[in-house]
Protein backbone atom coordinates (compact mmCIF):
# COMPACT_ATOMS: atom_id res chain seq x y z
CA UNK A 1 0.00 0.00 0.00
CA UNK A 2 2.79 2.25 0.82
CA UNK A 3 4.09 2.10 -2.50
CA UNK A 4 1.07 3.66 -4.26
CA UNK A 5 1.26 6.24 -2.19
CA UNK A 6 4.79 6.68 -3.38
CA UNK A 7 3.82 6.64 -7.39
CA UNK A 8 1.14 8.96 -6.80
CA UNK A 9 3.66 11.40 -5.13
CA UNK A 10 5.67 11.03 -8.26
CA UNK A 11 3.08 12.17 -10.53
CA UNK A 12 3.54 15.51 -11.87
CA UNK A 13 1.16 17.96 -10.40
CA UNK A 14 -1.24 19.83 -12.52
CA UNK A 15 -2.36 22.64 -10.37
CA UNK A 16 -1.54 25.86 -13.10
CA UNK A 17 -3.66 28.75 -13.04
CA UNK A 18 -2.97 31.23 -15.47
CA UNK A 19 -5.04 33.96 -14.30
CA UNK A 20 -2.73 34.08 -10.93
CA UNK A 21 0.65 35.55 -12.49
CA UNK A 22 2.41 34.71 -9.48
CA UNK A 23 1.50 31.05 -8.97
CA UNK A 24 1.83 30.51 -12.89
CA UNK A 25 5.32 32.12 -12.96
CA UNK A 26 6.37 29.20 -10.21
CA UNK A 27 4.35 26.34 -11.43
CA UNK A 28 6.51 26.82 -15.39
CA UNK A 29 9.88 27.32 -12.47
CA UNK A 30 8.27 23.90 -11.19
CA UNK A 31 7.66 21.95 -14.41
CA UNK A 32 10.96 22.87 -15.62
CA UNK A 33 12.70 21.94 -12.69
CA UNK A 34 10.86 18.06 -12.38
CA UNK A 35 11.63 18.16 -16.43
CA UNK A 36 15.16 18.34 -15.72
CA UNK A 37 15.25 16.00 -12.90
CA UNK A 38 14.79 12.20 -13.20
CA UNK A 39 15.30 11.18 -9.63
CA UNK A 40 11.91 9.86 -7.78
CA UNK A 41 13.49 11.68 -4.22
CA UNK A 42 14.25 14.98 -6.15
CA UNK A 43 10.72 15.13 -7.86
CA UNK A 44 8.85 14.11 -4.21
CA UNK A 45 10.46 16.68 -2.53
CA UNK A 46 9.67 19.01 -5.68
CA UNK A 47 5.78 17.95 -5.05
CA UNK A 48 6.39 18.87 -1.24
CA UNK A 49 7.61 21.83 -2.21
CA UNK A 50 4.84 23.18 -4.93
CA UNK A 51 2.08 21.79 -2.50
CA UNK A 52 2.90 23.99 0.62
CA UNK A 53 2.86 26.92 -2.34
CA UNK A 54 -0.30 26.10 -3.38
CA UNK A 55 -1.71 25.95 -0.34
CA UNK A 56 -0.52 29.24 0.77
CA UNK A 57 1.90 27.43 3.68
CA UNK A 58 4.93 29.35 2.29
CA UNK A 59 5.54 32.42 0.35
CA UNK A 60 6.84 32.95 -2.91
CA UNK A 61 10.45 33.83 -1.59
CA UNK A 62 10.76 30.82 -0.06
CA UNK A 63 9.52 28.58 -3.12
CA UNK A 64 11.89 29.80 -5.12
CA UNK A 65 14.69 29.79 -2.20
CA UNK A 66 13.83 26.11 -1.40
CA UNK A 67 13.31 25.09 -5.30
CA UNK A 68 16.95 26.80 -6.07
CA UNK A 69 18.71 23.61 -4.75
CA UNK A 70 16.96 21.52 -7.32
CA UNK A 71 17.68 23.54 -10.14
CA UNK A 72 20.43 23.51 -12.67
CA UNK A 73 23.03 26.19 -12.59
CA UNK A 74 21.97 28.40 -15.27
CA UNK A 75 24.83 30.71 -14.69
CA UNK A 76 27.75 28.32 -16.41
CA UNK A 77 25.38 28.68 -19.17
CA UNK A 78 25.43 32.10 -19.27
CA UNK A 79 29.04 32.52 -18.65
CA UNK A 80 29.88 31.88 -22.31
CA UNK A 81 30.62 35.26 -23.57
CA UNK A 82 30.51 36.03 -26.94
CA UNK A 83 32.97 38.46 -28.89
CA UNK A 84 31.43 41.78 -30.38
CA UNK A 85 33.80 43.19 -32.99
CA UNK A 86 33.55 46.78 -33.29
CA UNK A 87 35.19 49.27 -36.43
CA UNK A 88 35.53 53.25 -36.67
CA UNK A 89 32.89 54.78 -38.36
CA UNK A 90 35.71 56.25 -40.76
CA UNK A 91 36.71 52.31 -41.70
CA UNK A 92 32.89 51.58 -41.77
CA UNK A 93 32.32 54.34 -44.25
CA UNK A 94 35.73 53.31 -46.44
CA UNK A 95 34.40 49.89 -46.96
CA UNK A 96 30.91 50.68 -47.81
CA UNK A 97 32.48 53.02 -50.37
CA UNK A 98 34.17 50.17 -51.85
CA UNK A 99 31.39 47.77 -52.00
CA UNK A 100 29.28 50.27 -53.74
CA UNK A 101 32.02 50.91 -55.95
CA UNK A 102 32.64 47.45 -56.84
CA UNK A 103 28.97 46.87 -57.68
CA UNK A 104 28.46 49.35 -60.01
CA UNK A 105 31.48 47.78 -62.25
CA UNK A 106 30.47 44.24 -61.47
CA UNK A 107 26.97 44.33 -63.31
């Protein structure tokens, strides 16, 4: 018996309601987060969690405080910088000059 009661913990909740911004915005944190994580002690304790939110037990703060831990670390992802390479207006103009030069005697 104990067991179903462990399966049915392990089902992903389907409490959404879009017309409350605040408790939509943390469900999608929610569904992501049991998305990303495959382990059946990760996702009960994710159910815990969104429960006692829905319920009004804790606040938003500390949903997102307590949910934190399960979440991947987005900031590795972010930490790949990308290189912007810049020119002088004066070289920008010179080679725009040139292009449209080269155009009209390419036709």
């Amino acid at each position: 018996m104990e067991k179903n009661t462990q399966k049915e913990k392990l089902i992903k909740l389907m409490i959404d309601d879009p017309s409350d911004f605040i408790f939509h915005a943390a469900y999608m944190v929610y569904s992501k987060t049991w998305e990303e994580n495959s382990s059946e002690d990760v996702r009960s304790e994710l159910n815990e969690i969104m429960l006692s939110f829905s319920k009004g037990e804790i606040d938003d703060r500390v949903f997102y405080s307590e949910i934190h831990a399960f979440r991947r670390d987005i900031s590795s992802e972010m930490s790949i910088r990308s290189t912007i390479r810049t020119q002088k207006k004066r070289a920008w103009r010179k080679k725009e000059q040139r292009k449209t030069r080269l155009s009209r005697y390419k036709k």
